[in-house]
PDB file of N, CA and C in Angstrom:
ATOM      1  N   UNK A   1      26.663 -38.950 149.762  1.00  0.00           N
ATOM      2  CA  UNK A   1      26.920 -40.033 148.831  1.00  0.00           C
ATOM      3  C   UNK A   1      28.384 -40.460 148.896  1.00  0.00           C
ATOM      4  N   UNK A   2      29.843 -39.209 148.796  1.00  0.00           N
ATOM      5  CA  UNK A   2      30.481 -40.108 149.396  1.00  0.00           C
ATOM      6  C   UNK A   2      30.896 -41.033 150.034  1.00  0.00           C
ATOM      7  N   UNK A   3      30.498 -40.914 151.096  1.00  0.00           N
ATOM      8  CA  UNK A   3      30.660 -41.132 152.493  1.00  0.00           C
ATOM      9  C   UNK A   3      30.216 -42.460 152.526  1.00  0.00           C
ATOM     10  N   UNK A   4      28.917 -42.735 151.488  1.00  0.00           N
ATOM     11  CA  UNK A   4      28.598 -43.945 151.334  1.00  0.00           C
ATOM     12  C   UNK A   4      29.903 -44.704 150.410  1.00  0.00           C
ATOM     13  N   UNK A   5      30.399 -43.975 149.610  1.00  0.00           N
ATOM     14  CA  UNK A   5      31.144 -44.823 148.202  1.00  0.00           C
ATOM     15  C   UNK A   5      32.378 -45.287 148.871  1.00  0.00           C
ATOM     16  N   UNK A   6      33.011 -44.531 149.738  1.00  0.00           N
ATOM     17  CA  UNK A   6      33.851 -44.776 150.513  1.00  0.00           C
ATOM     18  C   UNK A   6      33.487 -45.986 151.506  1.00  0.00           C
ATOM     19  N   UNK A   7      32.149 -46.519 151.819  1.00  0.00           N
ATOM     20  CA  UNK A   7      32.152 -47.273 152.904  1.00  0.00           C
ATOM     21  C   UNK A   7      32.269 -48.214 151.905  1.00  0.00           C
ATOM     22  N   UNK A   8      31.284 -48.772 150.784  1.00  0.00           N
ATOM     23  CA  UNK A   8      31.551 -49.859 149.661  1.00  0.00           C
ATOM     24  C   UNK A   8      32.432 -50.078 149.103  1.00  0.00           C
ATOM     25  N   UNK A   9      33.345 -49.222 149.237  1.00  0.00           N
ATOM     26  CA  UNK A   9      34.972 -49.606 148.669  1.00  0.00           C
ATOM     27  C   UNK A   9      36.027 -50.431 149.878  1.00  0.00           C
ATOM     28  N   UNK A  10      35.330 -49.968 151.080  1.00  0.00           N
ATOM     29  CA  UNK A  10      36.078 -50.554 152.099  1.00  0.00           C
ATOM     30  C   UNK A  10      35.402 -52.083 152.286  1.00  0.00           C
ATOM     31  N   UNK A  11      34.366 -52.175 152.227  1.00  0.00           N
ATOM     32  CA  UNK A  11      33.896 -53.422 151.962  1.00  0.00           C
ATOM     33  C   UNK A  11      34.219 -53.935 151.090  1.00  0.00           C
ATOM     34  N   UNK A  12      34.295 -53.920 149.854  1.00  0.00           N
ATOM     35  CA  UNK A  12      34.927 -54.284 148.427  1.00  0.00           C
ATOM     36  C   UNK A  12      35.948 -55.156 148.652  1.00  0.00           C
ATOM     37  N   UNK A  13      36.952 -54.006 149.543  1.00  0.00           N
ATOM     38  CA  UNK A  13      38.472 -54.731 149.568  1.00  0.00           C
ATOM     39  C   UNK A  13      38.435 -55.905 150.390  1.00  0.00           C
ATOM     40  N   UNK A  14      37.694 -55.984 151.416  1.00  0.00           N
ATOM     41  CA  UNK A  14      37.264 -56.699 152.491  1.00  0.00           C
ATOM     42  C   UNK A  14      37.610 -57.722 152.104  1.00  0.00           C
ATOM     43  N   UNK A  15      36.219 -58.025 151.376  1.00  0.00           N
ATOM     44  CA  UNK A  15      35.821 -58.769 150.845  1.00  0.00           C
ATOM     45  C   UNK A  15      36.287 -59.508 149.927  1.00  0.00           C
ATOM     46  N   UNK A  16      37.024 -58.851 148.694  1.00  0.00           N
ATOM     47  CA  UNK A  16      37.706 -59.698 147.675  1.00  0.00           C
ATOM     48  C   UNK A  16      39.354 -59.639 147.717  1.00  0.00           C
ATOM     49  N   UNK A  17      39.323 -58.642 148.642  1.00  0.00           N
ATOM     50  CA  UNK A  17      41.204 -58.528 148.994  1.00  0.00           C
ATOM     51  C   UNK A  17      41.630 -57.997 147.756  1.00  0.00           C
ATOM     52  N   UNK A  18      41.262 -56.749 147.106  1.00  0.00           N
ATOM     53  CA  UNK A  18      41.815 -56.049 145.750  1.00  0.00           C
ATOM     54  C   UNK A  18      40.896 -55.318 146.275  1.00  0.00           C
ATOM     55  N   UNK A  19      41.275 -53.604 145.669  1.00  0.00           N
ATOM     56  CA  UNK A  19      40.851 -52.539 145.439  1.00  0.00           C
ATOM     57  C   UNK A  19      39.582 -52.521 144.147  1.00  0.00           C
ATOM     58  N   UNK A  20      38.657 -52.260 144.435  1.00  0.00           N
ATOM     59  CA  UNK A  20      37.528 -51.677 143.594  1.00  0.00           C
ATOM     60  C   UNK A  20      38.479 -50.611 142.650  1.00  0.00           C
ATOM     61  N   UNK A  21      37.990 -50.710 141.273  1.00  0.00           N
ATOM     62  CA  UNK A  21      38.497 -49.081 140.804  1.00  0.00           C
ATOM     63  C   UNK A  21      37.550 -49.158 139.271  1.00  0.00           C
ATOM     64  N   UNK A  22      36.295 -49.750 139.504  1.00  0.00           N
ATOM     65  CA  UNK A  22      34.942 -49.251 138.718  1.00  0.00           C
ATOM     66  C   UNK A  22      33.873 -48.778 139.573  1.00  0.00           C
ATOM     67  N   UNK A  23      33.251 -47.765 139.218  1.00  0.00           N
ATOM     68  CA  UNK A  23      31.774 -47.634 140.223  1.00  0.00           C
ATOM     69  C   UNK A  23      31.119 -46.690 139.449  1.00  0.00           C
ATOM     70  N   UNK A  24      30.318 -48.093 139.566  1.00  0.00           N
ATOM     71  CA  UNK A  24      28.827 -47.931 138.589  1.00  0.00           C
ATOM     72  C   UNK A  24      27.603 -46.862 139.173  1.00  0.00           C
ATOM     73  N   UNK A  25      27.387 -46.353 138.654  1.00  0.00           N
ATOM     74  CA  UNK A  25      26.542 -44.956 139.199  1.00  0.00           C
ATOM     75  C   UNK A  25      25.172 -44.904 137.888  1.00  0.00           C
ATOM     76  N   UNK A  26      24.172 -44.442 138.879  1.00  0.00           N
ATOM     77  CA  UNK A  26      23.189 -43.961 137.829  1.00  0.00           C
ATOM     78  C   UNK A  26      23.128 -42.689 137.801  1.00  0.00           C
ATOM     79  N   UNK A  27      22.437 -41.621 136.731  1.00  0.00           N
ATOM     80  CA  UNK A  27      22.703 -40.324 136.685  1.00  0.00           C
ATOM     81  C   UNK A  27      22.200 -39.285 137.716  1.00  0.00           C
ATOM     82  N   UNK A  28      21.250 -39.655 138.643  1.00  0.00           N
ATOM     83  CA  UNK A  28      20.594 -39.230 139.940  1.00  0.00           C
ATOM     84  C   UNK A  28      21.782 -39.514 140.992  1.00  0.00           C
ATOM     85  N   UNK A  29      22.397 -40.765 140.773  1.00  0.00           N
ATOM     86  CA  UNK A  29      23.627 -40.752 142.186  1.00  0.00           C
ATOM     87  C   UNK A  29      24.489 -40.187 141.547  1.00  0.00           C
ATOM     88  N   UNK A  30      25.211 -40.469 140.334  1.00  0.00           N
ATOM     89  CA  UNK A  30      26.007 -39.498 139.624  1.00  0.00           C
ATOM     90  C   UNK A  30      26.065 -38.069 140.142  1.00  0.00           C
ATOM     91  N   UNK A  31      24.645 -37.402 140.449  1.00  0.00           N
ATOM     92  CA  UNK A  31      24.604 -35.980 140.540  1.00  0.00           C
ATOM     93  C   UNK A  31      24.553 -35.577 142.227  1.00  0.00           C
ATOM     94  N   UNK A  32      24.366 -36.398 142.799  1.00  0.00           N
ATOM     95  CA  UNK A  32      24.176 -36.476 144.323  1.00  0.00           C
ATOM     96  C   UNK A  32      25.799 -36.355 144.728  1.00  0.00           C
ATOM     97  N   UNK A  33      26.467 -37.708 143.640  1.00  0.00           N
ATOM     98  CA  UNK A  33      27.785 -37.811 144.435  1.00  0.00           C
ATOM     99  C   UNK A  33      28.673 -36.650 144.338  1.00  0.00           C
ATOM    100  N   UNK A  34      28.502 -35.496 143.244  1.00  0.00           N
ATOM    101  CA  UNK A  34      29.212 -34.692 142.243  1.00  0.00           C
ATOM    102  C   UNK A  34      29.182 -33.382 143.761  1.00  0.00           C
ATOM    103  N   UNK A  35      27.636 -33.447 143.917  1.00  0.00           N
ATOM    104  CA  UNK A  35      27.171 -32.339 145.154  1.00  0.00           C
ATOM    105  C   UNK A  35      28.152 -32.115 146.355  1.00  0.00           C
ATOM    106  N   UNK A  36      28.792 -33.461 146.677  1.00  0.00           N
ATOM    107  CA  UNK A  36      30.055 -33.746 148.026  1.00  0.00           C
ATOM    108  C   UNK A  36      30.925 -32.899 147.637  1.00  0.00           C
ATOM    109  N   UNK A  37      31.851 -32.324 146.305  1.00  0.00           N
ATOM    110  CA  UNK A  37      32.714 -32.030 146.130  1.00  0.00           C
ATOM    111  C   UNK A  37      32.692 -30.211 145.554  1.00  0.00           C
ATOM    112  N   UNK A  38      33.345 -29.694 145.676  1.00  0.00           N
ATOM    113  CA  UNK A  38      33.765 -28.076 146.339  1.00  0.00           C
ATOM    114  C   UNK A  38      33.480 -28.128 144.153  1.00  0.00           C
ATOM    115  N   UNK A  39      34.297 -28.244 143.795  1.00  0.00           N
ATOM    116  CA  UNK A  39      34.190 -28.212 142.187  1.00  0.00           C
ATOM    117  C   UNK A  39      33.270 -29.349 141.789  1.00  0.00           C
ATOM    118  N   UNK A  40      31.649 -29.487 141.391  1.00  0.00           N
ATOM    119  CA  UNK A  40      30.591 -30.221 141.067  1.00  0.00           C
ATOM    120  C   UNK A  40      31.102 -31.054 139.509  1.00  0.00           C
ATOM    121  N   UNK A  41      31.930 -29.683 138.713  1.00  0.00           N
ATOM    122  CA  UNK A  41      31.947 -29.759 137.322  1.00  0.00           C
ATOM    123  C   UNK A  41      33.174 -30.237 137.004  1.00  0.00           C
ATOM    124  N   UNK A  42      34.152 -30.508 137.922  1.00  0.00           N
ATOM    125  CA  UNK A  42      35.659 -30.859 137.748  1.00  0.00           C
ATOM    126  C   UNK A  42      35.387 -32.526 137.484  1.00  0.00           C
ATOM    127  N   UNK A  43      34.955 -32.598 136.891  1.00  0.00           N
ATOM    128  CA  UNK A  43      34.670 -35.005 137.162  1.00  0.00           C
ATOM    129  C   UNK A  43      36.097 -35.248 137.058  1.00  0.00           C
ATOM    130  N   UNK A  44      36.964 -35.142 136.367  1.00  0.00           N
ATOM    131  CA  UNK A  44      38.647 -35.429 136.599  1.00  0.00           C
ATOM    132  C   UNK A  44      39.379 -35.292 138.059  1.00  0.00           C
ATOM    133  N   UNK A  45      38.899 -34.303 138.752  1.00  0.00           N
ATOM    134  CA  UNK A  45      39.335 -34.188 140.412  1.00  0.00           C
ATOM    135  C   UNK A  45      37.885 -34.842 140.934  1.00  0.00           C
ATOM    136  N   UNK A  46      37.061 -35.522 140.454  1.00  0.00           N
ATOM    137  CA  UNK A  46      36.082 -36.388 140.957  1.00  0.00           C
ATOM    138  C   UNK A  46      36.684 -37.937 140.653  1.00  0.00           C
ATOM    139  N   UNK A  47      37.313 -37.829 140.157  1.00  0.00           N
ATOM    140  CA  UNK A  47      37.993 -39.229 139.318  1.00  0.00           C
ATOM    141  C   UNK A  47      39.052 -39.534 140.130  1.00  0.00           C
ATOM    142  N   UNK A  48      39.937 -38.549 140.205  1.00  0.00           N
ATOM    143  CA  UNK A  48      41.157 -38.717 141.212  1.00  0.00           C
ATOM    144  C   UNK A  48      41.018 -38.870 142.227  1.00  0.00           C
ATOM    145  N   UNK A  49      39.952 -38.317 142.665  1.00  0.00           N
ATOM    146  CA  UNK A  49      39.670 -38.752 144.272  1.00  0.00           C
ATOM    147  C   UNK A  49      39.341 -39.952 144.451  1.00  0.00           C
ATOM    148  N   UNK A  50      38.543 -40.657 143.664  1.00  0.00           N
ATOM    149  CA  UNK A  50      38.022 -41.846 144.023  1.00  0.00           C
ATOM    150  C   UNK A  50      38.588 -42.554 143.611  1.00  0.00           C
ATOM    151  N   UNK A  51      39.738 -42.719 142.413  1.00  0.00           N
ATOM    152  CA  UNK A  51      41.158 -43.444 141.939  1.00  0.00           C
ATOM    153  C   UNK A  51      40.353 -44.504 141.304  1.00  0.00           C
ATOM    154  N   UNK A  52      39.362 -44.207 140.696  1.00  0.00           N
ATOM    155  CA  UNK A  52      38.686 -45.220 139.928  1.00  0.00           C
ATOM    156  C   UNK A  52      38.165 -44.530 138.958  1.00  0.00           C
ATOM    157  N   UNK A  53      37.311 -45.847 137.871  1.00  0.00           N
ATOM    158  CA  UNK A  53      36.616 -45.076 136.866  1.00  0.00           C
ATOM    159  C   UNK A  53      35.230 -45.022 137.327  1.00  0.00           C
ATOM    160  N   UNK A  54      34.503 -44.458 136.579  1.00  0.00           N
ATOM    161  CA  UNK A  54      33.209 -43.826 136.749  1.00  0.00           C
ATOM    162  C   UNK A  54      31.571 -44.572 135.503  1.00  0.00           C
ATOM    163  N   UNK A  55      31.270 -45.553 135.087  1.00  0.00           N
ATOM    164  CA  UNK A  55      30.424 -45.971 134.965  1.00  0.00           C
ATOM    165  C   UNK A  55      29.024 -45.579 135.102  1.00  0.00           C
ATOM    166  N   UNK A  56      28.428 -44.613 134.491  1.00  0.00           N
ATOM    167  CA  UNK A  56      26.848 -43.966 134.384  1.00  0.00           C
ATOM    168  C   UNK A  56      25.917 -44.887 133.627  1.00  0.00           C
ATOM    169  N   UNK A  57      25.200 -45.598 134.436  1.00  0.00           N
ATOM    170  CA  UNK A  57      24.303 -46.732 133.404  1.00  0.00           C
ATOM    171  C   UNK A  57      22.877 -46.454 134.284  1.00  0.00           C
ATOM    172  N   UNK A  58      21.861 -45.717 133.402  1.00  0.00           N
ATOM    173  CA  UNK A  58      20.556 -45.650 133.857  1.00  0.00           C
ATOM    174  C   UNK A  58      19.886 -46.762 134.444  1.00  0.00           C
ATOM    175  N   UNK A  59      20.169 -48.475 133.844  1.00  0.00           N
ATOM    176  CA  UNK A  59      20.254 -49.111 135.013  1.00  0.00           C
ATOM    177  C   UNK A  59      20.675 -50.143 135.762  1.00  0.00           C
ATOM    178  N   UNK A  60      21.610 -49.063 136.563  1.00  0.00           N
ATOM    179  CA  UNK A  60      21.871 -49.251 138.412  1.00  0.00           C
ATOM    180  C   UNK A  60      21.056 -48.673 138.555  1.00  0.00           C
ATOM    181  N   UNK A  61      20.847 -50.179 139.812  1.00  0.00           N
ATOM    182  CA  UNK A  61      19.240 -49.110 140.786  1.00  0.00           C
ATOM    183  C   UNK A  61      20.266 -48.663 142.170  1.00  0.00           C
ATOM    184  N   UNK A  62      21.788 -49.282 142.369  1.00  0.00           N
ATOM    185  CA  UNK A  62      22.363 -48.832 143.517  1.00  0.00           C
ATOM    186  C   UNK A  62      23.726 -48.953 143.144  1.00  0.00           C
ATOM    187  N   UNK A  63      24.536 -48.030 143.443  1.00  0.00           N
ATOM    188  CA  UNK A  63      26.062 -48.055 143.231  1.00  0.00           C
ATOM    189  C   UNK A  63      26.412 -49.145 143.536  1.00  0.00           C
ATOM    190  N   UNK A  64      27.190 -49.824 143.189  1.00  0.00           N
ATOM    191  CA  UNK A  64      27.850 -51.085 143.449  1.00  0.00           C
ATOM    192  C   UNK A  64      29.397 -50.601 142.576  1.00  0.00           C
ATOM    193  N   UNK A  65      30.609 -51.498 142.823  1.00  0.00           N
ATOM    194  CA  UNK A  65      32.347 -51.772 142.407  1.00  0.00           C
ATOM    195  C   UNK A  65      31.972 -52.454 141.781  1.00  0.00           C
ATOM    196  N   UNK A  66      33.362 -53.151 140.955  1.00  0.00           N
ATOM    197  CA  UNK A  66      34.075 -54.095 140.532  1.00  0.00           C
ATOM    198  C   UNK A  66      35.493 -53.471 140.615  1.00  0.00           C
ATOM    199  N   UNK A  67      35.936 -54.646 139.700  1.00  0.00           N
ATOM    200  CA  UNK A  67      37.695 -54.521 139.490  1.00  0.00           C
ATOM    201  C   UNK A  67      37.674 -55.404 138.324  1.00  0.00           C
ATOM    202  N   UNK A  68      38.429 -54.455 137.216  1.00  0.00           N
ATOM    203  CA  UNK A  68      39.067 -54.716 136.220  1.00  0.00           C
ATOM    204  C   UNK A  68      40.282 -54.518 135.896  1.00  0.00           C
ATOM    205  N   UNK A  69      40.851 -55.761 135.338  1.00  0.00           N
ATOM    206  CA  UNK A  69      42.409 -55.622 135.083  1.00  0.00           C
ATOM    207  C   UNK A  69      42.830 -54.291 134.344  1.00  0.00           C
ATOM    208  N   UNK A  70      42.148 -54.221 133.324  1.00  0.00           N
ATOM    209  CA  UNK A  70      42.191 -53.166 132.075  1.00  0.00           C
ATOM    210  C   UNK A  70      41.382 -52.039 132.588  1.00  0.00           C
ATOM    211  N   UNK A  71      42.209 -50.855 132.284  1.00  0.00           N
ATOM    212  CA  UNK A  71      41.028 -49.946 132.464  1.00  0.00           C
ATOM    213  C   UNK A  71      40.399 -49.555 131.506  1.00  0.00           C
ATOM    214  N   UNK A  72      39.261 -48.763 131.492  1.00  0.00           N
ATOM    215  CA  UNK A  72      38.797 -48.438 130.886  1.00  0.00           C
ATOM    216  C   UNK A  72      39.229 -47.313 129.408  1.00  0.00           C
ATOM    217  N   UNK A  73      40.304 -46.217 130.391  1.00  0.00           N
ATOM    218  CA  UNK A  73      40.728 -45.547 129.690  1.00  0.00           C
ATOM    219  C   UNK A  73      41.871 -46.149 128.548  1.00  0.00           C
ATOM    220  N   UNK A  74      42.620 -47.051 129.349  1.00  0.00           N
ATOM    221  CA  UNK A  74      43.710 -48.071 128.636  1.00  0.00           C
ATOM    222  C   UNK A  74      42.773 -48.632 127.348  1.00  0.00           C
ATOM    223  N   UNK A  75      41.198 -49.123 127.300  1.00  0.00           N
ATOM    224  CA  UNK A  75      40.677 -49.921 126.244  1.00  0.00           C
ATOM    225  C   UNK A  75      40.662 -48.591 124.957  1.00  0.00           C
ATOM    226  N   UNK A  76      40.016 -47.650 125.758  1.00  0.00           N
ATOM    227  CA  UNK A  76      39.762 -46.779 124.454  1.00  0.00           C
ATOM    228  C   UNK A  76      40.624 -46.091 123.748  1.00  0.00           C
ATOM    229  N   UNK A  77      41.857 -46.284 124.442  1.00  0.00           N
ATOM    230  CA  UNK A  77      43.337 -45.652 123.718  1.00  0.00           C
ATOM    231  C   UNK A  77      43.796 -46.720 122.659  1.00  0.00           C
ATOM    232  N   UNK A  78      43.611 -47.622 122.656  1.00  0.00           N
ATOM    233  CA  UNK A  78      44.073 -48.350 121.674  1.00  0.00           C
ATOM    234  C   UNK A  78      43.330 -48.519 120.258  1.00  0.00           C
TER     235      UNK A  78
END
């Protein structure tokens, strides 16, 4: 599943010339993508790696980006 998220981010940029740094996941890819990484349960060194936020919505039927000015974490701090 990485390997895939990494290819849609490179397309992303391609494509809109800005970095992706949302990706929308459902809880089945959620758990697939978690499987790539040495710590499953660390989602913060799952976060950092992918330098984006993380979006779990039952339904996506397929990972897909965006890009938002604001992040996410920035909205809920205020």
């Amino acid at each position: 599943m990485l390997s895939f998220i990494y290819q849609i981010m490179r397309e992303f940029e391609v494509e809109h010339g800005i970095k992706a740094n949302v990706l929308y996941l459902n809880n089945e890819q959620f758990d697939r993508l978690r499987q790539d990484f040495s710590e499953p349960d660390d989602i913060d060194a799952i976060i950092s790696r992918l330098d984006m936020e993380l979006v779990i919505d039952k339904s996506t039927l397929h990972p897909h980006l965006s890009h938002h000015s604001t992040s996410y974490r920035q909205v809920a701090s205020f």
